[in-house]
C-alpha atoms as a PDB file:
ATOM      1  CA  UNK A   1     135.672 131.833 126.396  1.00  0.00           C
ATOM      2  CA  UNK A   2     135.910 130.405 129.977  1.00  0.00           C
ATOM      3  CA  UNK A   3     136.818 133.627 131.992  1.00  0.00           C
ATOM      4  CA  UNK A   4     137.364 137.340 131.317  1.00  0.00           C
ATOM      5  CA  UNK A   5     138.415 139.734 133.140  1.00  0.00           C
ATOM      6  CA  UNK A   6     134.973 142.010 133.297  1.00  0.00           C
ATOM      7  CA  UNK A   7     133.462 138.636 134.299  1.00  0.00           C
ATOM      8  CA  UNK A   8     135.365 137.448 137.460  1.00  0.00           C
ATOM      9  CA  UNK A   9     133.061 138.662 140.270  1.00  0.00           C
ATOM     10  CA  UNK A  10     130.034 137.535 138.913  1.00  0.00           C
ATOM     11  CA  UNK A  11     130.656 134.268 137.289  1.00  0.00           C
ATOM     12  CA  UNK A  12     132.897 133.095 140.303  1.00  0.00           C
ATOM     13  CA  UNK A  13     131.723 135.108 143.414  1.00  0.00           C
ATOM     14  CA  UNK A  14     134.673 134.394 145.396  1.00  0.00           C
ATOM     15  CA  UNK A  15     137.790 136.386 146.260  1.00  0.00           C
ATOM     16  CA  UNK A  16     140.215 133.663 146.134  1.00  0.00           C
ATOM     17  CA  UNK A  17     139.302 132.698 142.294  1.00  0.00           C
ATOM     18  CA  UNK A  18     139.225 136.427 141.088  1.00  0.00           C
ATOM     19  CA  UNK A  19     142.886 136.534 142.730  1.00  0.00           C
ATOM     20  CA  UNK A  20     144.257 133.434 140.916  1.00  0.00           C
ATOM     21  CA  UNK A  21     142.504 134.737 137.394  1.00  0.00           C
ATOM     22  CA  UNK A  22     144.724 138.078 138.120  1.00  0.00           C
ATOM     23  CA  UNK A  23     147.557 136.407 138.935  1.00  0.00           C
ATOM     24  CA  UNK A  24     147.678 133.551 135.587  1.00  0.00           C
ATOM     25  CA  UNK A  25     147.317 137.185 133.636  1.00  0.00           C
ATOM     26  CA  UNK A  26     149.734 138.804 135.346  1.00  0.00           C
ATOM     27  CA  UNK A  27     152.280 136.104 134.747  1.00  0.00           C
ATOM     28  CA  UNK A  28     151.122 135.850 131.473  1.00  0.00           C
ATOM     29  CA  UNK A  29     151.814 139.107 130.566  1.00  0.00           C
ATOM     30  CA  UNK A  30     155.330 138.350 132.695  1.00  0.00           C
ATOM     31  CA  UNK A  31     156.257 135.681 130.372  1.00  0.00           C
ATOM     32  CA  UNK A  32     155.097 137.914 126.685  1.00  0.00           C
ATOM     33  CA  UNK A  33     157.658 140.287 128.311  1.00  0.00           C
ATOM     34  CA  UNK A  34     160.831 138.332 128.857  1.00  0.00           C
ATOM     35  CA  UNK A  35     160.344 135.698 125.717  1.00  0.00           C
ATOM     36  CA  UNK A  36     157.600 136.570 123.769  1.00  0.00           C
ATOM     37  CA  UNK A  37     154.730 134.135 122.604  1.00  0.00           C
ATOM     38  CA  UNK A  38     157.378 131.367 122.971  1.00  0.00           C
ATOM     39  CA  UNK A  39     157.901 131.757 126.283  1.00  0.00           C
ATOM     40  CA  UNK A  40     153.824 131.996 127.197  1.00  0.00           C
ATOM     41  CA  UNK A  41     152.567 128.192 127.701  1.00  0.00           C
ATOM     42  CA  UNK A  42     150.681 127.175 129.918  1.00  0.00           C
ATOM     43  CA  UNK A  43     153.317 124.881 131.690  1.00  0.00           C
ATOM     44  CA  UNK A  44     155.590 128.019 132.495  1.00  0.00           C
ATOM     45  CA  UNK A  45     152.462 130.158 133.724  1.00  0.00           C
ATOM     46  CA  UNK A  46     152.134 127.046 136.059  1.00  0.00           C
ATOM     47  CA  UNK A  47     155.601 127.193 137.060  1.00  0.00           C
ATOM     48  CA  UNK A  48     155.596 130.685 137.463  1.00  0.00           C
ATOM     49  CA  UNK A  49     152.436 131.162 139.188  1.00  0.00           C
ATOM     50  CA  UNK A  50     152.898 128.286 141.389  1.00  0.00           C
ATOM     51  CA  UNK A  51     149.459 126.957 140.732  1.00  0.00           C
ATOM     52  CA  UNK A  52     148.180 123.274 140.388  1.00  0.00           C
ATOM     53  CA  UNK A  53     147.423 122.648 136.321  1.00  0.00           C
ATOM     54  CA  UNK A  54     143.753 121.867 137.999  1.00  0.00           C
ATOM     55  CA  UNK A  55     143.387 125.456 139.162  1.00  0.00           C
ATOM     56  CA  UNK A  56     144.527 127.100 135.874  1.00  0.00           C
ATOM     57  CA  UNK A  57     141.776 125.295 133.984  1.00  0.00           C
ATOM     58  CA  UNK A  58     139.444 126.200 136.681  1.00  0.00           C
ATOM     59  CA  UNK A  59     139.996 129.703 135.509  1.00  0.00           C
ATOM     60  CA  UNK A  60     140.530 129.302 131.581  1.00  0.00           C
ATOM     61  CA  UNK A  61     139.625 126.507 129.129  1.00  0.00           C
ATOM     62  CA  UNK A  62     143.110 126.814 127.685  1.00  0.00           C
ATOM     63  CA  UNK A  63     145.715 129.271 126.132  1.00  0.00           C
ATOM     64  CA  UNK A  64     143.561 131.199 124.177  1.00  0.00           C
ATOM     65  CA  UNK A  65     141.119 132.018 126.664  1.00  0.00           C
ATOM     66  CA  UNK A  66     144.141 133.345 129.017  1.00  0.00           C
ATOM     67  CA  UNK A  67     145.442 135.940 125.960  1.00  0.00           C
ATOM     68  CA  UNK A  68     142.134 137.028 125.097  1.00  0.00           C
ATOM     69  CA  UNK A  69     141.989 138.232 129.401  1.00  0.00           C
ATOM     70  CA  UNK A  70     145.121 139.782 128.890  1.00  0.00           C
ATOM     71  CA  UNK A  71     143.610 141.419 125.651  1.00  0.00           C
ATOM     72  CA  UNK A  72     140.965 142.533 128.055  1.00  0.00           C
ATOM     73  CA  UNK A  73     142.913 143.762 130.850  1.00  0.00           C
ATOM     74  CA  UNK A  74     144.808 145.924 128.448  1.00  0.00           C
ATOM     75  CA  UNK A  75     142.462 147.328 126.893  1.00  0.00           C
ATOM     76  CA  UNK A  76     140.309 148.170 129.743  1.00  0.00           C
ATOM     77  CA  UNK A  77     143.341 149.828 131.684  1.00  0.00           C
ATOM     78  CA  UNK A  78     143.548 152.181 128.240  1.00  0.00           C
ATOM     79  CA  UNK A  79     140.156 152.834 128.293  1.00  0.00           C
ATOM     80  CA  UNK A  80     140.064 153.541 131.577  1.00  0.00           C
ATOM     81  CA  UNK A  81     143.273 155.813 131.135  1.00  0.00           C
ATOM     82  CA  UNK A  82     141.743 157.544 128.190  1.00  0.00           C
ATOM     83  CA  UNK A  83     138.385 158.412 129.855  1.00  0.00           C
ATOM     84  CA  UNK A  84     140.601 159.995 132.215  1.00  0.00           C
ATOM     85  CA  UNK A  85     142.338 162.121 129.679  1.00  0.00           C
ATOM     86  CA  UNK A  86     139.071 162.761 127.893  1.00  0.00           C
ATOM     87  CA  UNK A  87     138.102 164.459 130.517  1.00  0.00           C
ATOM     88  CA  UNK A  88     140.853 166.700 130.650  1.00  0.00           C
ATOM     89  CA  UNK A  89     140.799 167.259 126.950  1.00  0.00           C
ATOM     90  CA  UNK A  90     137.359 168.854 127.461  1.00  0.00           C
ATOM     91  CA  UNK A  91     136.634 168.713 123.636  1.00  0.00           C
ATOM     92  CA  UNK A  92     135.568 165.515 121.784  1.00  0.00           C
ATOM     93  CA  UNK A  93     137.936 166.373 118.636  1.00  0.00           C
ATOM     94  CA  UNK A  94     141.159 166.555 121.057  1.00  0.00           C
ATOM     95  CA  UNK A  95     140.080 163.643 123.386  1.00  0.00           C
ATOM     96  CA  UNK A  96     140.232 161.487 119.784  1.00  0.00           C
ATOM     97  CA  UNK A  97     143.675 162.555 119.281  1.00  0.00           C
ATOM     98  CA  UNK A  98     144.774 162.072 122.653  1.00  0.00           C
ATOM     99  CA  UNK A  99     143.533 158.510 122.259  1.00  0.00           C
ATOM    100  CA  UNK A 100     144.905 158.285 118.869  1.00  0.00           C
ATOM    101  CA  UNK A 101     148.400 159.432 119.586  1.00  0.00           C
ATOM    102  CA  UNK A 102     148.178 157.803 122.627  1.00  0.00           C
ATOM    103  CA  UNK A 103     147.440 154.171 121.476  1.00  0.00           C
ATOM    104  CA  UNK A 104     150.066 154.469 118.957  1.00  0.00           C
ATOM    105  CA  UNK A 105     152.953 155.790 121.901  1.00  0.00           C
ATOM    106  CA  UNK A 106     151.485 153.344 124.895  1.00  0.00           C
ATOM    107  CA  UNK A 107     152.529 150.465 123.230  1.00  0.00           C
ATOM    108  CA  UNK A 108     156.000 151.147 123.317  1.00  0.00           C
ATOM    109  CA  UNK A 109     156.417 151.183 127.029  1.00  0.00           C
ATOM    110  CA  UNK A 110     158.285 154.030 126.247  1.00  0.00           C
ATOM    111  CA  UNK A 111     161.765 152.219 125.035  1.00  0.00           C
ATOM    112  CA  UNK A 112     161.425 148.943 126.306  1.00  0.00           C
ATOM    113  CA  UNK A 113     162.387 146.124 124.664  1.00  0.00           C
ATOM    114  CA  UNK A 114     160.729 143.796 127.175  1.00  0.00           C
ATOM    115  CA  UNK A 115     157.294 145.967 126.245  1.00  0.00           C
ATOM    116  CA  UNK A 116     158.176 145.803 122.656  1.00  0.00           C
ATOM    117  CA  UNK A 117     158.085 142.317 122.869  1.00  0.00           C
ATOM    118  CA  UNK A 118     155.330 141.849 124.440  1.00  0.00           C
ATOM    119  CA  UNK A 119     153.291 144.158 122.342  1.00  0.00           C
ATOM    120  CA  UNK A 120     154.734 142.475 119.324  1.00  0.00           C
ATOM    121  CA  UNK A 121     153.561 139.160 120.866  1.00  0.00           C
ATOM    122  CA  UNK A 122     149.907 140.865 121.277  1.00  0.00           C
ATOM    123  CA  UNK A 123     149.599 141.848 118.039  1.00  0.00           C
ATOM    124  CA  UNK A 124     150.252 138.278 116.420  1.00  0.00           C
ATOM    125  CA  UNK A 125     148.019 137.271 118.711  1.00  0.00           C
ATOM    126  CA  UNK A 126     145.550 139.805 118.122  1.00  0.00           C
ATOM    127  CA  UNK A 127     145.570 138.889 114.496  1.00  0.00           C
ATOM    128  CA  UNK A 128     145.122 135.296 114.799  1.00  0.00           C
ATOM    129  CA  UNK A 129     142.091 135.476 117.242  1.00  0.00           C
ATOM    130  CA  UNK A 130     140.551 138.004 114.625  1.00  0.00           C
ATOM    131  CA  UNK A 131     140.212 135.435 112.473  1.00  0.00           C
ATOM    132  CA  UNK A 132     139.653 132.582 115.164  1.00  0.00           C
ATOM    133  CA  UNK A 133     137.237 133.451 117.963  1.00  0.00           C
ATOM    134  CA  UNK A 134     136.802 137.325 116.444  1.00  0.00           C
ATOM    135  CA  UNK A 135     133.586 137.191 118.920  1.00  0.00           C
ATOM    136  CA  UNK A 136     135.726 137.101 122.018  1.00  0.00           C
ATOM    137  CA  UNK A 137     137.756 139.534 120.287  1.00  0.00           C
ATOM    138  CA  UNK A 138     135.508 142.008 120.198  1.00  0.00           C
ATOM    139  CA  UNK A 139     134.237 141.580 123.711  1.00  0.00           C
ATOM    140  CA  UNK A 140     137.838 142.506 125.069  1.00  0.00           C
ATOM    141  CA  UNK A 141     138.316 145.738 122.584  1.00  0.00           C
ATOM    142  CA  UNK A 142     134.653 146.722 123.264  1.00  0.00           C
ATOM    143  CA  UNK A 143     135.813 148.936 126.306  1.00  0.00           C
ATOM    144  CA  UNK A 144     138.279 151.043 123.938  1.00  0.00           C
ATOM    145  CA  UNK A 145     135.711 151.110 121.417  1.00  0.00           C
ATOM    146  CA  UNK A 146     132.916 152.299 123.174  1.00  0.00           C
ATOM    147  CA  UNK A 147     135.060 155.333 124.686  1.00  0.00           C
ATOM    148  CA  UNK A 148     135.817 156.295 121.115  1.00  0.00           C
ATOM    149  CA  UNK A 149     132.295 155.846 120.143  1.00  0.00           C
ATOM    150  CA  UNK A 150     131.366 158.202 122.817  1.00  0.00           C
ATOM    151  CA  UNK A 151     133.566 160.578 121.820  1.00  0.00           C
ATOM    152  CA  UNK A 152     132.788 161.007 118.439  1.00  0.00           C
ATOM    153  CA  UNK A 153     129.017 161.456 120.027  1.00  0.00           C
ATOM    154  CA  UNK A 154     130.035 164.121 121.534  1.00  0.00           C
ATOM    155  CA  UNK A 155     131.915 165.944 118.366  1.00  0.00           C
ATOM    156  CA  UNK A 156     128.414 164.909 115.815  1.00  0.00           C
ATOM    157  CA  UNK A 157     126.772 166.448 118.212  1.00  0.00           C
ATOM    158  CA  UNK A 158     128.850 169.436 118.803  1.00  0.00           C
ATOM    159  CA  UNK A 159     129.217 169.907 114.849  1.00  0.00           C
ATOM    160  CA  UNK A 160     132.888 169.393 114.959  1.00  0.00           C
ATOM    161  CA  UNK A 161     133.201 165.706 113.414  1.00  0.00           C
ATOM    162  CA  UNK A 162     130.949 164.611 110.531  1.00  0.00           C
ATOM    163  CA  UNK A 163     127.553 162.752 111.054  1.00  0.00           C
ATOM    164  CA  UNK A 164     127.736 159.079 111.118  1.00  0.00           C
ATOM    165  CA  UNK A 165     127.033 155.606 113.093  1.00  0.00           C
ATOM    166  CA  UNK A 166     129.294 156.603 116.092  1.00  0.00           C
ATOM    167  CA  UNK A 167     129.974 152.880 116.661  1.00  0.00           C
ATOM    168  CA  UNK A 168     130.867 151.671 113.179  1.00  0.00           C
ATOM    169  CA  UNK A 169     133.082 155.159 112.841  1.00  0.00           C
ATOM    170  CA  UNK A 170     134.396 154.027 116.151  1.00  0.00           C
ATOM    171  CA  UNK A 171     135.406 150.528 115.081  1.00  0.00           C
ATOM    172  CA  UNK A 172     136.495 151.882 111.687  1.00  0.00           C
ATOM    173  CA  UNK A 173     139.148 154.028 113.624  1.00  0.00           C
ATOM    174  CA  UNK A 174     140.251 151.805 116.058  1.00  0.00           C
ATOM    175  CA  UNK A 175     140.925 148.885 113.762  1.00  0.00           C
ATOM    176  CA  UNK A 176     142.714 151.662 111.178  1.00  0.00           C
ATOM    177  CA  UNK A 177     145.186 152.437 114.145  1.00  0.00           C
ATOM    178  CA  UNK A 178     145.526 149.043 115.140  1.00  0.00           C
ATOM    179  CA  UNK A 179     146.293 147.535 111.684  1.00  0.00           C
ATOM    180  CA  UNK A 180     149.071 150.060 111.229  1.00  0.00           C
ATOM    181  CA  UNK A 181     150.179 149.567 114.320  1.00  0.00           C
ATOM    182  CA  UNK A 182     150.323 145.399 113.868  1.00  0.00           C
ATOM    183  CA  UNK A 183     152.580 146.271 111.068  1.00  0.00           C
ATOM    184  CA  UNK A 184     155.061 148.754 112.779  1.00  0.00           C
ATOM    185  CA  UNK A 185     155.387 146.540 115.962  1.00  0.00           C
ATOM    186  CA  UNK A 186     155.880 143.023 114.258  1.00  0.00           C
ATOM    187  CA  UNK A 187     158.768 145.045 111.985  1.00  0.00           C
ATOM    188  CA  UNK A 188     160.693 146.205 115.250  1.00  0.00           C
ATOM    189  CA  UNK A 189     160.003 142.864 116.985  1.00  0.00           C
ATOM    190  CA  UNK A 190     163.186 141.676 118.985  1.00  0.00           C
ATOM    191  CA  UNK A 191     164.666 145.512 119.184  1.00  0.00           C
ATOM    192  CA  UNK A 192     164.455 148.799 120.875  1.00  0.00           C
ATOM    193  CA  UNK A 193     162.006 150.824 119.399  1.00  0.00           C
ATOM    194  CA  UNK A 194     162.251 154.272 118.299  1.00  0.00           C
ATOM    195  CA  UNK A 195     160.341 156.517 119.972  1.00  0.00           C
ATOM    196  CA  UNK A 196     161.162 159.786 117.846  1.00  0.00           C
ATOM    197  CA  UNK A 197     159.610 157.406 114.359  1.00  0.00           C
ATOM    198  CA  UNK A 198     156.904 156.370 116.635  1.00  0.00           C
ATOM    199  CA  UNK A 199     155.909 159.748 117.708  1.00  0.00           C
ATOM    200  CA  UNK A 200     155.858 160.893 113.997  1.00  0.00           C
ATOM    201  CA  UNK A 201     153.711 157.873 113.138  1.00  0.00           C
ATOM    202  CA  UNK A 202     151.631 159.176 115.608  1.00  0.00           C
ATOM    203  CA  UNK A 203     150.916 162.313 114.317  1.00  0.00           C
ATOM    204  CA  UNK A 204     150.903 160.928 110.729  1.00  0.00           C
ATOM    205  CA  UNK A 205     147.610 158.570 112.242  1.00  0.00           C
ATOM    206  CA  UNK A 206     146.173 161.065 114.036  1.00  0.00           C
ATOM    207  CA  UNK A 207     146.478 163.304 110.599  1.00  0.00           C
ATOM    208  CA  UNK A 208     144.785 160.605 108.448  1.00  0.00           C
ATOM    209  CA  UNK A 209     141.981 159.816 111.549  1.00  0.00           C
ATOM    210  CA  UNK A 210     140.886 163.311 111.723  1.00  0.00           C
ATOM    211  CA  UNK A 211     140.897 164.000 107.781  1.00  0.00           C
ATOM    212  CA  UNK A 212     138.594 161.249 107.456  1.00  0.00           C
ATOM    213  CA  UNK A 213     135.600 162.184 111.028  1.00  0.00           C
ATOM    214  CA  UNK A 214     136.112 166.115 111.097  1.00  0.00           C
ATOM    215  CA  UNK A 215     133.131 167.796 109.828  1.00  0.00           C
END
Protein backbone atom coordinates (compact mmCIF):
# COMPACT_ATOMS: atom_id res chain seq x y z
CA UNK A 1 0.00 0.00 0.00
CA UNK A 2 1.37 3.35 -1.35
CA UNK A 3 -0.06 5.84 1.30
CA UNK A 4 -2.12 5.71 4.50
CA UNK A 5 -3.41 7.98 6.33
CA UNK A 6 -1.19 7.42 9.76
CA UNK A 7 1.70 7.63 7.25
CA UNK A 8 1.38 11.05 5.47
CA UNK A 9 3.78 13.23 7.52
CA UNK A 10 6.47 11.00 7.63
CA UNK A 11 6.67 9.29 4.35
CA UNK A 12 6.01 12.67 2.45
CA UNK A 13 7.20 15.52 4.81
CA UNK A 14 5.44 18.16 3.04
CA UNK A 15 2.20 20.03 3.69
CA UNK A 16 1.05 20.31 0.24
CA UNK A 17 1.10 16.29 -0.36
CA UNK A 18 -0.58 15.48 3.09
CA UNK A 19 -3.37 18.07 1.80
CA UNK A 20 -3.94 16.40 -1.62
CA UNK A 21 -3.91 12.68 0.21
CA UNK A 22 -6.90 14.31 2.44
CA UNK A 23 -8.54 15.70 -0.18
CA UNK A 24 -8.55 12.25 -2.91
CA UNK A 25 -10.16 10.64 0.55
CA UNK A 26 -12.39 13.10 1.13
CA UNK A 27 -13.80 12.96 -2.35
CA UNK A 28 -13.64 9.48 -2.19
CA UNK A 29 -15.73 9.12 0.53
CA UNK A 30 -17.92 12.05 -1.49
CA UNK A 31 -18.41 9.82 -4.35
CA UNK A 32 -19.30 6.19 -1.90
CA UNK A 33 -21.97 8.68 -0.67
CA UNK A 34 -23.87 9.88 -3.69
CA UNK A 35 -23.37 6.48 -5.98
CA UNK A 36 -21.85 3.95 -4.15
CA UNK A 37 -18.75 1.81 -5.30
CA UNK A 38 -19.94 2.62 -8.87
CA UNK A 39 -19.58 5.97 -8.66
CA UNK A 40 -15.82 5.75 -6.85
CA UNK A 41 -13.14 5.51 -9.87
CA UNK A 42 -10.45 7.02 -10.04
CA UNK A 43 -11.40 9.21 -13.15
CA UNK A 44 -14.34 10.91 -11.12
CA UNK A 45 -12.03 11.44 -7.92
CA UNK A 46 -9.90 13.28 -10.63
CA UNK A 47 -12.72 15.20 -11.82
CA UNK A 48 -13.90 15.93 -8.59
CA UNK A 49 -10.80 16.76 -6.90
CA UNK A 50 -9.49 18.71 -9.70
CA UNK A 51 -6.15 17.01 -9.60
CA UNK A 52 -3.75 15.97 -12.51
CA UNK A 53 -4.03 11.80 -12.86
CA UNK A 54 -0.02 12.33 -12.13
CA UNK A 55 -0.70 13.70 -8.67
CA UNK A 56 -3.28 11.02 -7.64
CA UNK A 57 -0.73 8.29 -8.27
CA UNK A 58 1.77 10.32 -6.49
CA UNK A 59 -0.36 9.69 -3.49
CA UNK A 60 -1.83 6.04 -4.13
CA UNK A 61 -0.70 3.17 -6.40
CA UNK A 62 -4.30 2.77 -7.48
CA UNK A 63 -7.96 2.24 -6.25
CA UNK A 64 -7.36 -0.03 -3.67
CA UNK A 65 -4.79 1.77 -1.93
CA UNK A 66 -7.26 4.97 -1.84
CA UNK A 67 -10.27 2.66 0.00
CA UNK A 68 -8.01 1.04 2.27
CA UNK A 69 -7.08 5.23 3.51
CA UNK A 70 -10.57 5.76 3.72
CA UNK A 71 -10.79 2.40 5.76
CA UNK A 72 -8.18 4.09 7.85
CA UNK A 73 -9.55 7.42 8.27
CA UNK A 74 -12.72 5.85 9.49
CA UNK A 75 -11.63 3.86 11.67
CA UNK A 76 -9.22 6.08 13.33
CA UNK A 77 -11.95 8.93 13.71
CA UNK A 78 -14.01 5.93 15.75
CA UNK A 79 -11.25 5.11 17.66
CA UNK A 80 -10.48 8.30 18.40
CA UNK A 81 -14.29 8.98 19.25
CA UNK A 82 -14.44 5.91 21.39
CA UNK A 83 -11.33 6.67 23.51
CA UNK A 84 -13.18 9.69 24.15
CA UNK A 85 -16.25 7.95 25.40
CA UNK A 86 -14.13 5.41 27.23
CA UNK A 87 -13.15 7.83 29.21
CA UNK A 88 -16.37 8.93 30.22
CA UNK A 89 -17.61 5.43 30.70
CA UNK A 90 -15.02 5.13 33.50
CA UNK A 91 -15.44 1.26 33.59
CA UNK A 92 -13.85 -1.12 31.03
CA UNK A 93 -17.17 -3.40 30.86
CA UNK A 94 -19.37 -0.18 29.82
CA UNK A 95 -16.65 1.46 27.58
CA UNK A 96 -17.03 -2.15 25.48
CA UNK A 97 -20.61 -1.59 25.13
CA UNK A 98 -20.41 1.89 24.31
CA UNK A 99 -18.10 0.82 21.50
CA UNK A 100 -20.21 -2.07 20.71
CA UNK A 101 -23.51 -0.31 20.43
CA UNK A 102 -21.82 2.38 19.06
CA UNK A 103 -20.15 0.72 15.97
CA UNK A 104 -23.31 -0.95 15.19
CA UNK A 105 -25.49 2.79 15.34
CA UNK A 106 -22.41 5.01 13.70
CA UNK A 107 -22.74 3.42 10.62
CA UNK A 108 -26.02 4.52 9.91
CA UNK A 109 -25.32 8.19 9.83
CA UNK A 110 -28.26 8.23 11.73
CA UNK A 111 -31.00 7.85 8.69
CA UNK A 112 -29.11 8.65 5.82
CA UNK A 113 -29.38 7.06 2.83
CA UNK A 114 -26.32 8.78 1.36
CA UNK A 115 -24.37 7.17 4.67
CA UNK A 116 -26.13 3.96 4.13
CA UNK A 117 -24.69 3.79 0.95
CA UNK A 118 -21.63 4.50 1.61
CA UNK A 119 -21.31 2.16 4.49
CA UNK A 120 -22.82 -0.50 2.34
CA UNK A 121 -20.10 0.33 -0.24
CA UNK A 122 -17.40 -0.11 2.75
CA UNK A 123 -18.44 -3.20 3.72
CA UNK A 124 -18.15 -4.92 0.15
CA UNK A 125 -15.14 -3.44 0.12
CA UNK A 126 -14.09 -4.43 3.41
CA UNK A 127 -14.81 -7.98 2.50
CA UNK A 128 -12.99 -8.17 -0.64
CA UNK A 129 -9.67 -6.64 0.74
CA UNK A 130 -10.02 -9.32 3.62
CA UNK A 131 -9.39 -11.72 1.35
CA UNK A 132 -7.05 -9.58 -1.02
CA UNK A 133 -4.43 -7.48 0.76
CA UNK A 134 -5.94 -8.67 4.47
CA UNK A 135 -2.34 -7.19 5.63
CA UNK A 136 -3.29 -3.65 4.77
CA UNK A 137 -6.49 -4.52 6.20
CA UNK A 138 -5.46 -4.97 9.35
CA UNK A 139 -3.16 -2.00 9.50
CA UNK A 140 -6.28 0.38 8.98
CA UNK A 141 -8.64 -1.55 11.74
CA UNK A 142 -5.58 -1.81 14.08
CA UNK A 143 -6.55 1.64 15.72
CA UNK A 144 -10.20 0.26 16.67
CA UNK A 145 -8.69 -2.85 17.68
CA UNK A 146 -6.16 -1.82 19.89
CA UNK A 147 -8.75 0.51 21.88
CA UNK A 148 -10.81 -2.60 22.42
CA UNK A 149 -7.82 -4.54 23.35
CA UNK A 150 -7.11 -2.00 25.93
CA UNK A 151 -10.23 -2.12 27.25
CA UNK A 152 -10.68 -5.52 27.89
CA UNK A 153 -7.07 -4.99 29.79
CA UNK A 154 -8.52 -3.01 31.88
CA UNK A 155 -11.78 -5.35 32.78
CA UNK A 156 -9.05 -8.85 33.14
CA UNK A 157 -7.49 -6.85 35.23
CA UNK A 158 -10.26 -5.42 37.20
CA UNK A 159 -11.91 -9.06 37.43
CA UNK A 160 -14.92 -8.00 35.54
CA UNK A 161 -14.26 -9.76 31.99
CA UNK A 162 -12.71 -13.24 31.81
CA UNK A 163 -8.87 -13.85 31.41
CA UNK A 164 -7.64 -14.10 27.96
CA UNK A 165 -5.15 -12.75 25.06
CA UNK A 166 -6.64 -9.16 25.15
CA UNK A 167 -5.68 -8.80 21.46
CA UNK A 168 -7.03 -12.00 19.95
CA UNK A 169 -10.38 -11.38 22.30
CA UNK A 170 -10.15 -7.96 20.80
CA UNK A 171 -10.05 -9.05 17.17
CA UNK A 172 -12.50 -11.87 17.94
CA UNK A 173 -15.07 -9.08 18.93
CA UNK A 174 -14.51 -6.67 16.49
CA UNK A 175 -14.67 -8.97 13.50
CA UNK A 176 -18.04 -10.68 15.33
CA UNK A 177 -19.64 -7.09 15.13
CA UNK A 178 -18.39 -6.37 11.89
CA UNK A 179 -19.50 -9.62 10.15
CA UNK A 180 -23.02 -9.05 11.39
CA UNK A 181 -22.92 -5.84 10.56
CA UNK A 182 -21.62 -6.64 6.65
CA UNK A 183 -24.74 -8.61 6.54
CA UNK A 184 -27.36 -6.05 7.90
CA UNK A 185 -25.90 -3.14 5.78
CA UNK A 186 -25.51 -4.98 2.32
CA UNK A 187 -29.47 -6.17 3.03
CA UNK A 188 -30.65 -2.40 3.41
CA UNK A 189 -28.29 -1.26 0.62
CA UNK A 190 -30.07 1.41 -1.67
CA UNK A 191 -32.75 2.38 1.30
CA UNK A 192 -33.30 4.27 4.43
CA UNK A 193 -32.33 2.38 7.23
CA UNK A 194 -34.15 1.74 10.29
CA UNK A 195 -32.83 3.04 13.13
CA UNK A 196 -35.39 1.55 15.79
CA UNK A 197 -34.15 -2.44 14.14
CA UNK A 198 -30.71 -1.11 14.27
CA UNK A 199 -30.79 -0.02 17.79
CA UNK A 200 -32.25 -3.47 18.80
CA UNK A 201 -29.48 -5.18 16.84
CA UNK A 202 -27.42 -3.26 18.88
CA UNK A 203 -28.34 -4.38 22.03
CA UNK A 204 -28.85 -7.95 20.70
CA UNK A 205 -24.63 -7.64 19.82
CA UNK A 206 -23.77 -6.07 22.71
CA UNK A 207 -25.88 -9.05 24.60
CA UNK A 208 -24.00 -11.84 22.73
CA UNK A 209 -20.34 -9.72 23.14
CA UNK A 210 -20.63 -9.51 26.79
CA UNK A 211 -22.04 -13.21 27.36
CA UNK A 212 -19.08 -14.42 25.70
CA UNK A 213 -15.75 -11.73 27.78
CA UNK A 214 -17.65 -11.14 31.21
CA UNK A 215 -16.03 -13.00 33.89
Amino acid sequence: MATIISQETSSFGSDDKVERTQLLVRTANELLDENGLEGLTIRAVLTRSGLARRAFYEQFDGKDDLVLAVFERTLRFAADHFSIEAQKAGDPVEALRRIVTGLVLGQLGFGSTEAGRRSAALSREHLRLAESRPQDLQVAISPLVALIAEQIALGVEKGTLRSCDARLQASLLYNFVAATLHVELLAEEGGVPDLGKRKELADAIWEFCYRAVIA
